[in-house]
PDB file of N, CA and C in Angstrom:
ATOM      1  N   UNK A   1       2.308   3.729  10.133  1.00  0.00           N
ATOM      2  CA  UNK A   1       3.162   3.671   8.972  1.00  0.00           C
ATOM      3  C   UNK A   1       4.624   3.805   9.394  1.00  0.00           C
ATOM      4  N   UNK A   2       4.979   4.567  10.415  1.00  0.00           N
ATOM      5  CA  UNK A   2       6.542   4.440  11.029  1.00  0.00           C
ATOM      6  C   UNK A   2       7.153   3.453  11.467  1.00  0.00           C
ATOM      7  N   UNK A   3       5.516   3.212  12.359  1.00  0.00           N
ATOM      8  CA  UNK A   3       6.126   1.725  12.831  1.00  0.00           C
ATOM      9  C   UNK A   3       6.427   0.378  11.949  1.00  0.00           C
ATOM     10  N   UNK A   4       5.902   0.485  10.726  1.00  0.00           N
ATOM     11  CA  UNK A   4       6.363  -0.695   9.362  1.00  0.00           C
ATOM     12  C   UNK A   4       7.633   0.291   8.783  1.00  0.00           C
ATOM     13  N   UNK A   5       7.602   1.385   8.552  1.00  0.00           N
ATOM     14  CA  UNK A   5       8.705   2.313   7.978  1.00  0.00           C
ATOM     15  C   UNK A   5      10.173   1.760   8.766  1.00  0.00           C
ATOM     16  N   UNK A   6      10.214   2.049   9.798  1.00  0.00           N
ATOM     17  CA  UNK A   6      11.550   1.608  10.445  1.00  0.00           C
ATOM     18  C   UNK A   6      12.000   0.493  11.011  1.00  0.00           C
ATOM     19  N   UNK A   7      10.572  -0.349  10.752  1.00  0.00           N
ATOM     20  CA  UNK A   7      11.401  -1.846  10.468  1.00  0.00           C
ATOM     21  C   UNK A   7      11.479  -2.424   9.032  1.00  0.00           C
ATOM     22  N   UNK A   8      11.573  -1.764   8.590  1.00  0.00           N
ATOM     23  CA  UNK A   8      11.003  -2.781   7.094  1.00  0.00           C
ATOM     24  C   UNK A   8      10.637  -3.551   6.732  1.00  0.00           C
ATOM     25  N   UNK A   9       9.074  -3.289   7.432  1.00  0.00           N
ATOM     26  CA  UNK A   9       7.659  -3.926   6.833  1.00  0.00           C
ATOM     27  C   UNK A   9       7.688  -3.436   5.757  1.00  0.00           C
ATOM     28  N   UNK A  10       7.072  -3.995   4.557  1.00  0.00           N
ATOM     29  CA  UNK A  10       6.049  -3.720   3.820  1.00  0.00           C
ATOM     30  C   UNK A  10       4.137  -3.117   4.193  1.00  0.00           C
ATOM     31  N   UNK A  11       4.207  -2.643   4.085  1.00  0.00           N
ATOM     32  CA  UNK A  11       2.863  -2.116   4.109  1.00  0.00           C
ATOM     33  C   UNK A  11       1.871  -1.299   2.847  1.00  0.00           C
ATOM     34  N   UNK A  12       0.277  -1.474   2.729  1.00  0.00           N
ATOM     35  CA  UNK A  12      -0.117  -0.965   1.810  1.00  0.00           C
ATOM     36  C   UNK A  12      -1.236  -0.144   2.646  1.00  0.00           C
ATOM     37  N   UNK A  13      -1.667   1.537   2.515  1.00  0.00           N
ATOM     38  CA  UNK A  13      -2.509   2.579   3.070  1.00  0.00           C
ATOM     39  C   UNK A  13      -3.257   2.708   2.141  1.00  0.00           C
ATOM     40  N   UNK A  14      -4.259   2.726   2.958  1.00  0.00           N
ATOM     41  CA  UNK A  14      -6.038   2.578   1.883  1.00  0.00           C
ATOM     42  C   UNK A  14      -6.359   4.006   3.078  1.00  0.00           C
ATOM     43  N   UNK A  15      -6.548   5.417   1.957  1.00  0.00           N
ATOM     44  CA  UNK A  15      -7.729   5.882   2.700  1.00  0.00           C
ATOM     45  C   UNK A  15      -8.699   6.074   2.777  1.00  0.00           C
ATOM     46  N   UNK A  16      -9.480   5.865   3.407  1.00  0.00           N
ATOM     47  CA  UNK A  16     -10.723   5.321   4.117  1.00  0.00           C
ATOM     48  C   UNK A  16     -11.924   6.242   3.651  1.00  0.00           C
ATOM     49  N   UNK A  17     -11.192   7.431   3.003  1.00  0.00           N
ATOM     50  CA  UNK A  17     -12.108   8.423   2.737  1.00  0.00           C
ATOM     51  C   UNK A  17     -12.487   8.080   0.745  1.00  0.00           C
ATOM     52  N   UNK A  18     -11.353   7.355   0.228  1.00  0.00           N
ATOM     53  CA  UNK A  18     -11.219   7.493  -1.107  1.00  0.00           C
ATOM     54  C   UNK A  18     -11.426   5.832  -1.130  1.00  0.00           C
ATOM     55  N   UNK A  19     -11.458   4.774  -0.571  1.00  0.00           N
ATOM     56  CA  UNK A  19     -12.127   3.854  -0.568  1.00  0.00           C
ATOM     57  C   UNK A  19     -12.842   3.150   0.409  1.00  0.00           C
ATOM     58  N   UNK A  20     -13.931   3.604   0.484  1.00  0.00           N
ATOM     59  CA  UNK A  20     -14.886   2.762   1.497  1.00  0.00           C
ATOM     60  C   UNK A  20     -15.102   1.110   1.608  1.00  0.00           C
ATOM     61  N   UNK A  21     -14.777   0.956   3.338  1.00  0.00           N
ATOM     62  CA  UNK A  21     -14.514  -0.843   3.105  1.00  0.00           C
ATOM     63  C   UNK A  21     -15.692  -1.595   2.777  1.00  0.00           C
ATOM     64  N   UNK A  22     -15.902  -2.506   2.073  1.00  0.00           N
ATOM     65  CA  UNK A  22     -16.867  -3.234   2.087  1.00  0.00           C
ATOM     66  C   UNK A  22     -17.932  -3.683   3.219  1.00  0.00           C
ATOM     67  N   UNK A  23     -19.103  -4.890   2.931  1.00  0.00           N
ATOM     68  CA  UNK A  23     -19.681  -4.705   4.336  1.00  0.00           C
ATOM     69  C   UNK A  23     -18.912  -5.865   5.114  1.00  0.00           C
ATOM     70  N   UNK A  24     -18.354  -7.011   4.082  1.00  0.00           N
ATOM     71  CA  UNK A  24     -17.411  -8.269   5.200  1.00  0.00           C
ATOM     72  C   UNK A  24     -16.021  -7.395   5.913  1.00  0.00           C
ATOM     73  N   UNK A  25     -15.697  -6.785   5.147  1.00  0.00           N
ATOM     74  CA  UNK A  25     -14.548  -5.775   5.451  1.00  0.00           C
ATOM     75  C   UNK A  25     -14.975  -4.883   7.223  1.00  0.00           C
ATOM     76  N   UNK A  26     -15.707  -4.766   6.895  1.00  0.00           N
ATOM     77  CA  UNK A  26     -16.736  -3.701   7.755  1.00  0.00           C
ATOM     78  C   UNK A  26     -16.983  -4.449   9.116  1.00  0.00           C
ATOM     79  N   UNK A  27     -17.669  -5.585   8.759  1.00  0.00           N
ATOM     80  CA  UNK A  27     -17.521  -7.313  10.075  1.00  0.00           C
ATOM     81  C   UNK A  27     -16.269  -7.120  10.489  1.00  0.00           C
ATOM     82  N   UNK A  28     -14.906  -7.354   9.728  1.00  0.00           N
ATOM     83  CA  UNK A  28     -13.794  -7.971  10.160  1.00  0.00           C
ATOM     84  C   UNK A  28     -13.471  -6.703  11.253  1.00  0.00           C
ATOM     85  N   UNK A  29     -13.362  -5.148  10.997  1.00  0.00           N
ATOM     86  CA  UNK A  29     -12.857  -4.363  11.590  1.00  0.00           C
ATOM     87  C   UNK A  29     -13.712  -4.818  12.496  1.00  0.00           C
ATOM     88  N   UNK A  30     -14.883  -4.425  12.726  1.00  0.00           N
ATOM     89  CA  UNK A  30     -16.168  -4.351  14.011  1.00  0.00           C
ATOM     90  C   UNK A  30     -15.961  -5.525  14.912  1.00  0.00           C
ATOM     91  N   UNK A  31     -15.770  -6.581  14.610  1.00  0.00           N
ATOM     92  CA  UNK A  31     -15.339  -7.650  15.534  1.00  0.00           C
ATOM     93  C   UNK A  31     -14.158  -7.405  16.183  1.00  0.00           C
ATOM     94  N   UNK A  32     -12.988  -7.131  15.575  1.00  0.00           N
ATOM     95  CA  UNK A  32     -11.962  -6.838  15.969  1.00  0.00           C
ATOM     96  C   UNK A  32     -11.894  -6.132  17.137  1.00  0.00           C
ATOM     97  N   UNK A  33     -12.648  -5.035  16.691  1.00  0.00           N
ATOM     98  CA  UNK A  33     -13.029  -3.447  17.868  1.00  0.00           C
ATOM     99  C   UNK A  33     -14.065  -4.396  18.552  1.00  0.00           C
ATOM    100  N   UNK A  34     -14.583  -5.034  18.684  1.00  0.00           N
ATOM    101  CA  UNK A  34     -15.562  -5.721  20.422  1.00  0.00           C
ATOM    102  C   UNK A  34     -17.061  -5.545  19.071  1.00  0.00           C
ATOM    103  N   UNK A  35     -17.124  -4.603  18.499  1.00  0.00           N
ATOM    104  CA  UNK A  35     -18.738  -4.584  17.568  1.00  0.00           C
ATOM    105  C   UNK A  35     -18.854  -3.062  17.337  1.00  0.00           C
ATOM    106  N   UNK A  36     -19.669  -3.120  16.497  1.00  0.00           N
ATOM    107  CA  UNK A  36     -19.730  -1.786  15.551  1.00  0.00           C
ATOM    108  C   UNK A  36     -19.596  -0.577  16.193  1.00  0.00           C
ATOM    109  N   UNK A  37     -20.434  -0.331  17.751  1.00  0.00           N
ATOM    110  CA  UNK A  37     -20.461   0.629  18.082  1.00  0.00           C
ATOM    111  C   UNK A  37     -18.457   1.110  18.564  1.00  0.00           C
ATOM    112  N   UNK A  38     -18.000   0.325  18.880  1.00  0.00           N
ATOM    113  CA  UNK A  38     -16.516   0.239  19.408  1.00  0.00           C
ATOM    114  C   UNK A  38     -15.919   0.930  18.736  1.00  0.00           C
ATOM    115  N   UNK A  39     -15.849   0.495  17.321  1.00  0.00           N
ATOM    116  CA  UNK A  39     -15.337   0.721  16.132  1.00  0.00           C
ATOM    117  C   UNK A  39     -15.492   2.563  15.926  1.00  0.00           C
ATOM    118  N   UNK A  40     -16.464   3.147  16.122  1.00  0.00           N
ATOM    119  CA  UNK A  40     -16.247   4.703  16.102  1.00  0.00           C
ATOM    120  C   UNK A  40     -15.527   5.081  17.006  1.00  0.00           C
ATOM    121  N   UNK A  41     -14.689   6.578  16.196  1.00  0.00           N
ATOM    122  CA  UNK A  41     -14.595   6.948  17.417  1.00  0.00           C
ATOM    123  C   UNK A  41     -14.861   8.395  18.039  1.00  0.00           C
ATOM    124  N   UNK A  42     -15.200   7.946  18.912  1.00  0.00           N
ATOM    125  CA  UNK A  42     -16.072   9.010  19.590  1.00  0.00           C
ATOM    126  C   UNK A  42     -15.581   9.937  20.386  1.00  0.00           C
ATOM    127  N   UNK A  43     -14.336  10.115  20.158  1.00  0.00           N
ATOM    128  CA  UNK A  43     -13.484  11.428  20.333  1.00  0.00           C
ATOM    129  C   UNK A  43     -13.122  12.495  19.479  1.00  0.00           C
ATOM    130  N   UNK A  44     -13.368  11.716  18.245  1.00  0.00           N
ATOM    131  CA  UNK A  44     -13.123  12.876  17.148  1.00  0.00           C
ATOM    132  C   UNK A  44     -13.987  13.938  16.881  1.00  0.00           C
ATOM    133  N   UNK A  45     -13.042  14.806  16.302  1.00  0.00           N
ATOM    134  CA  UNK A  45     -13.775  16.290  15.923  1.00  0.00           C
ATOM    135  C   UNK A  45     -15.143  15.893  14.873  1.00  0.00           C
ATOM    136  N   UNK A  46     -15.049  15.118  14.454  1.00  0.00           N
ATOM    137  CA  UNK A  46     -16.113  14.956  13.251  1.00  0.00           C
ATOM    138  C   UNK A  46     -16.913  14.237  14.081  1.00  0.00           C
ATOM    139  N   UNK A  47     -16.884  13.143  14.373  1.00  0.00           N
ATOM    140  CA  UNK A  47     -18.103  12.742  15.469  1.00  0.00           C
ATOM    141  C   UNK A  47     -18.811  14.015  16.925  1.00  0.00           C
ATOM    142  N   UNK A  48     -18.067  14.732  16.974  1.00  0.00           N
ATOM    143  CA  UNK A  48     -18.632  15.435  17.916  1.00  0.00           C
ATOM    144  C   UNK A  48     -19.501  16.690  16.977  1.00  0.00           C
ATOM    145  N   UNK A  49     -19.284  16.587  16.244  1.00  0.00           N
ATOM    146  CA  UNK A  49     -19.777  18.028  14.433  1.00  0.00           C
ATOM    147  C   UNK A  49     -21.021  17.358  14.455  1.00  0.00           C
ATOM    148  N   UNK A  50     -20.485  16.148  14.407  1.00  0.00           N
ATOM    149  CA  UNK A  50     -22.148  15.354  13.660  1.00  0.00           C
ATOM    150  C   UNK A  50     -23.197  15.408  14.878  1.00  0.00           C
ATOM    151  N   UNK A  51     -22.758  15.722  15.871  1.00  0.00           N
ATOM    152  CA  UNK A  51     -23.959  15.605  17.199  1.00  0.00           C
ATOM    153  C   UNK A  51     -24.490  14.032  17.345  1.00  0.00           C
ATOM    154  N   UNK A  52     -23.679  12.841  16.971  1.00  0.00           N
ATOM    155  CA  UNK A  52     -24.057  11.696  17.071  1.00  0.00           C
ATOM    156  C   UNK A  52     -24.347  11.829  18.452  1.00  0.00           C
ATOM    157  N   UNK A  53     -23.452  12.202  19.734  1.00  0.00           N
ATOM    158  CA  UNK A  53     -23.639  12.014  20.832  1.00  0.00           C
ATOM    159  C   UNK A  53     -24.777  11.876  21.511  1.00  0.00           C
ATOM    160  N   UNK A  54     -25.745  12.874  20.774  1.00  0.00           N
ATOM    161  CA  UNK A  54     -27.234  13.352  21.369  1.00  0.00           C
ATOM    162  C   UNK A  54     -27.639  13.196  20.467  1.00  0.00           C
ATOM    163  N   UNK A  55     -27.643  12.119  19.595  1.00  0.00           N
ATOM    164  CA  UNK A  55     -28.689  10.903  19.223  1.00  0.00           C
ATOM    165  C   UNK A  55     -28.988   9.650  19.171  1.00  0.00           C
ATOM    166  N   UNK A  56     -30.338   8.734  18.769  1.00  0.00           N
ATOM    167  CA  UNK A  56     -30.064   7.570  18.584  1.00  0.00           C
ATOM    168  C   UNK A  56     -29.234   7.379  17.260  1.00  0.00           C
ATOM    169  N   UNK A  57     -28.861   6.306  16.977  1.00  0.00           N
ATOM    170  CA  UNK A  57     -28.416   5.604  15.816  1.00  0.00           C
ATOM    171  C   UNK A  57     -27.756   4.066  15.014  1.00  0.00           C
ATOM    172  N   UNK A  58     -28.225   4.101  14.056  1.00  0.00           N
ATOM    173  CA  UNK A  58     -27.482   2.785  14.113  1.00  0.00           C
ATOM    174  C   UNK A  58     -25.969   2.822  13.535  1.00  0.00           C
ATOM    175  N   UNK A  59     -24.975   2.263  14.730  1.00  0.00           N
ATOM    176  CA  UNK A  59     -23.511   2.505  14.224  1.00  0.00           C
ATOM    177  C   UNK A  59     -23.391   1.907  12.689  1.00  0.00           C
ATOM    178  N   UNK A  60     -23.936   0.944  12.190  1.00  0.00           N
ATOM    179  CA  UNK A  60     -23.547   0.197  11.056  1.00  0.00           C
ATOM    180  C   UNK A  60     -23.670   1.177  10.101  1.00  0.00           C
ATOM    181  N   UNK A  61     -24.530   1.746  10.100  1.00  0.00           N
ATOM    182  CA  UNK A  61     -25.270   2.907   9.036  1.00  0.00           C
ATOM    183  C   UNK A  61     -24.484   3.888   9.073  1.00  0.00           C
ATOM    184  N   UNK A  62     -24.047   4.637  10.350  1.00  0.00           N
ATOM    185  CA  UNK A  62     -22.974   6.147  10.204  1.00  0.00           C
ATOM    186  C   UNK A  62     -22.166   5.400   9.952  1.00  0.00           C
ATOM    187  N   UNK A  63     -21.226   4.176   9.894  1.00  0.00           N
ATOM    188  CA  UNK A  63     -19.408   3.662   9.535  1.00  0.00           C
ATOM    189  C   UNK A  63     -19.928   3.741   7.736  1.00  0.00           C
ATOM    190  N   UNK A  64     -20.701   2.854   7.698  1.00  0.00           N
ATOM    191  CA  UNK A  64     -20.877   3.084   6.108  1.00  0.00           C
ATOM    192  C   UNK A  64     -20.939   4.026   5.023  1.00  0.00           C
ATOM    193  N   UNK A  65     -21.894   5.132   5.945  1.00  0.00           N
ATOM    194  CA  UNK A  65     -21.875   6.381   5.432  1.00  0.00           C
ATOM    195  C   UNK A  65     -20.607   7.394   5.236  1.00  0.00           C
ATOM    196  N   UNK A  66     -20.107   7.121   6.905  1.00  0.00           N
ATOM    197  CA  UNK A  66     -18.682   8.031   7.259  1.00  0.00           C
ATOM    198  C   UNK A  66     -17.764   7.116   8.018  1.00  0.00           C
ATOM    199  N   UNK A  67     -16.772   6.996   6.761  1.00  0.00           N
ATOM    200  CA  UNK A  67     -15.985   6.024   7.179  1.00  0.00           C
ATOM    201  C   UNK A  67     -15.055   6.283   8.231  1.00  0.00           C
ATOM    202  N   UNK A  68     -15.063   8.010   7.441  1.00  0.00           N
ATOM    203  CA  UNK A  68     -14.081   8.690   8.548  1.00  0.00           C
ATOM    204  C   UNK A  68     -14.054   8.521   9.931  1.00  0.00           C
ATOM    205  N   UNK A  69     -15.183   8.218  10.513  1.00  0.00           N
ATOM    206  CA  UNK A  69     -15.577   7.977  11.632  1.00  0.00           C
ATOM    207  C   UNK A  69     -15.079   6.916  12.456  1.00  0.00           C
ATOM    208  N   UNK A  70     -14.571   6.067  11.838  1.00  0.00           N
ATOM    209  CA  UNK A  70     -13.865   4.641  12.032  1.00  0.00           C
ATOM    210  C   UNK A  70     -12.421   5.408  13.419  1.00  0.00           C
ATOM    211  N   UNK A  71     -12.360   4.415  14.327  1.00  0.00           N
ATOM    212  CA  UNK A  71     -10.794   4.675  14.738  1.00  0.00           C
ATOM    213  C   UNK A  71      -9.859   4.266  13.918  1.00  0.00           C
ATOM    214  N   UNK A  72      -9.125   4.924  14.323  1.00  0.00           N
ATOM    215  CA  UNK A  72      -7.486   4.606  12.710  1.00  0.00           C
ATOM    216  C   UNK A  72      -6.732   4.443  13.464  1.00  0.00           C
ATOM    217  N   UNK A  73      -5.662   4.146  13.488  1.00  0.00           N
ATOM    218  CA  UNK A  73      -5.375   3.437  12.151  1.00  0.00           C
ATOM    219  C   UNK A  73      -6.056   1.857  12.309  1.00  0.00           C
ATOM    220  N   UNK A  74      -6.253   1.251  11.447  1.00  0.00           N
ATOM    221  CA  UNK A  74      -6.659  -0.393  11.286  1.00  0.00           C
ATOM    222  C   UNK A  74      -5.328  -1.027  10.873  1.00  0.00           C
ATOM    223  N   UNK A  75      -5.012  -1.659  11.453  1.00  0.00           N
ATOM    224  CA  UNK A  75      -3.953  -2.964  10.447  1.00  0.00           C
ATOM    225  C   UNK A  75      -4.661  -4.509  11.222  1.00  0.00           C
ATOM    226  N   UNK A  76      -4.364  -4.414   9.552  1.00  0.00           N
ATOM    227  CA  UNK A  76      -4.864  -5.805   9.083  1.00  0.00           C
ATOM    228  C   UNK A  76      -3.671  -6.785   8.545  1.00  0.00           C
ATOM    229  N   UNK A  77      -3.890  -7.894   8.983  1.00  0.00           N
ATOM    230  CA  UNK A  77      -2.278  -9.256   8.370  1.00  0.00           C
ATOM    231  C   UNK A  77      -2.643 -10.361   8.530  1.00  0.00           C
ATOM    232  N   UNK A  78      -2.480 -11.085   7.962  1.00  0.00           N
ATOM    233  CA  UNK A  78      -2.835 -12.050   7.780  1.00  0.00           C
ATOM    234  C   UNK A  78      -3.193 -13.039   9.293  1.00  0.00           C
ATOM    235  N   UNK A  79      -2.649 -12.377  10.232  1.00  0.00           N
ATOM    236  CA  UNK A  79      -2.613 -12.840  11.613  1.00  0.00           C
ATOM    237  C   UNK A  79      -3.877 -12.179  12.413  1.00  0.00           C
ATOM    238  N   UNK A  80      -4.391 -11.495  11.713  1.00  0.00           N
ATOM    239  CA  UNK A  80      -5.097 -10.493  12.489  1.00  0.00           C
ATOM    240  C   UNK A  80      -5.449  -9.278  12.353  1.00  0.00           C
ATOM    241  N   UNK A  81      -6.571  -8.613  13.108  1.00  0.00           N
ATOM    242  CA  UNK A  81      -6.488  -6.974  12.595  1.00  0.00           C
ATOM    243  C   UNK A  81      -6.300  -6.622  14.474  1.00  0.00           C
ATOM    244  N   UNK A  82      -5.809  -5.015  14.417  1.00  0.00           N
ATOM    245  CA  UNK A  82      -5.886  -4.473  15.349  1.00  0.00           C
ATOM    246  C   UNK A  82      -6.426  -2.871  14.967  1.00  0.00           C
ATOM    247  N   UNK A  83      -7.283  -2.383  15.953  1.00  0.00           N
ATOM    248  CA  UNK A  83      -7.650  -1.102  15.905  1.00  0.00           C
ATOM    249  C   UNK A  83      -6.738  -0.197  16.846  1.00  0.00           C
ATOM    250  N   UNK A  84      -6.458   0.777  16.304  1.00  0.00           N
ATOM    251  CA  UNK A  84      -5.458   1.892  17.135  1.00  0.00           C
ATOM    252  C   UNK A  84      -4.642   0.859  18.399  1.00  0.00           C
ATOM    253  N   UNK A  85      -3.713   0.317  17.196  1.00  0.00           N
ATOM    254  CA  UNK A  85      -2.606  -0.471  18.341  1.00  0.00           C
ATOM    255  C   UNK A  85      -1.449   0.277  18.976  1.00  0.00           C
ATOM    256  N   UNK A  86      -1.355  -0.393  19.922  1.00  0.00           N
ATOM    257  CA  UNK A  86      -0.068   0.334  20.795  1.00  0.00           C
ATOM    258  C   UNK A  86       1.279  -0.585  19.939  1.00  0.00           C
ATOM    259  N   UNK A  87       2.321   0.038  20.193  1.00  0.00           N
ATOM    260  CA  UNK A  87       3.408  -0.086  19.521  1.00  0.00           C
ATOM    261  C   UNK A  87       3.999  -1.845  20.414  1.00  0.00           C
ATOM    262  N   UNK A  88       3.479  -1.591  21.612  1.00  0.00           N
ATOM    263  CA  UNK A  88       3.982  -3.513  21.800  1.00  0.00           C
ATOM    264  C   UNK A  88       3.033  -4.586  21.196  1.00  0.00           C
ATOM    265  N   UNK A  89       1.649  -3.962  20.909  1.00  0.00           N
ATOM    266  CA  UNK A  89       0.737  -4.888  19.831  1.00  0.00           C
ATOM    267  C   UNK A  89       1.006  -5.302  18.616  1.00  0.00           C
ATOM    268  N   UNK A  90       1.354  -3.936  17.822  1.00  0.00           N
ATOM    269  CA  UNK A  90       2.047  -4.353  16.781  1.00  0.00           C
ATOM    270  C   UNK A  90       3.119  -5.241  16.531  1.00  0.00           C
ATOM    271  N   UNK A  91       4.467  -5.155  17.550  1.00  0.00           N
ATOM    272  CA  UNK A  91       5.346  -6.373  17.730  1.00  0.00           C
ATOM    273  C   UNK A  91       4.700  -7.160  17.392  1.00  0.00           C
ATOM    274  N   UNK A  92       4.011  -7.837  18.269  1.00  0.00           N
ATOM    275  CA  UNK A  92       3.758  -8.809  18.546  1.00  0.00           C
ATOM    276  C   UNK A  92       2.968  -9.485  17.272  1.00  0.00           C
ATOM    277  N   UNK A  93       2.230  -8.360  16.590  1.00  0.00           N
ATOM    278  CA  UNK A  93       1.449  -8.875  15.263  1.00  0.00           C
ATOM    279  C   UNK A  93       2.556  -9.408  14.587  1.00  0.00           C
ATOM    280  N   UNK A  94       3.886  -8.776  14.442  1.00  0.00           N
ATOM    281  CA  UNK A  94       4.627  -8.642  13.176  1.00  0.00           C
ATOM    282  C   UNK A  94       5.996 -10.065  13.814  1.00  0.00           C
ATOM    283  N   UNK A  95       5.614 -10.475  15.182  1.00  0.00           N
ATOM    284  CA  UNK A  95       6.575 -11.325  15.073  1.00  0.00           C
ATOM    285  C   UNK A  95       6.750 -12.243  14.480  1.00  0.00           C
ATOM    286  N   UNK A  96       8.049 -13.001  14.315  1.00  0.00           N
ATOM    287  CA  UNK A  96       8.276 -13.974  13.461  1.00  0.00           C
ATOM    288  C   UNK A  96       7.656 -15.712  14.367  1.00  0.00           C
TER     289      UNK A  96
END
């Protein structure tokens, strides 16, 4: 959000907790991230709570359930989505 803040992007924040993405929504991130399992992330405090580590599972099923679980930030544009971009990715999304 800073990084659209201090250039003056426009941007719109959906959280993830108060609206859960759909399941094409759900494709677009997961592809983006390499496939579903990518898409978690598996550093967070809440994924490590849940003991996913030391189990089986199907990723499609915990993102749906817990969205929270997702890496963040997502941006999405009409050019593309990126998962937890670095600040020269974003450029590059937002160039003209």
């Amino acid at each position: 959000m800073r990084f659209c803040s201090d250039r003056g992007i426009e941007y719109q924040f959906v959280d993830l907790q108060e609206r859960v993405p759909g399941q094409r929504e759900l494709d677009v991130f997961a592809r983006a991230a390499g496939d579903y399992e990518s898409l978690l992330d598996t550093n967070s405090p809440q994924f490590r709570k849940s003991n996913l580590a030391y189990m089986e599972y199907d990723p499609v099923e915990v993102i749906t359930e817990h969205p929270g679980l997702m890496r963040t930030p997502i941006v999405r544009t009409s050019r593309g989505v990126l998962i937890q971009p670095s600040d020269k990715e974003l450029a590059s999304l937002f160039q003209d």
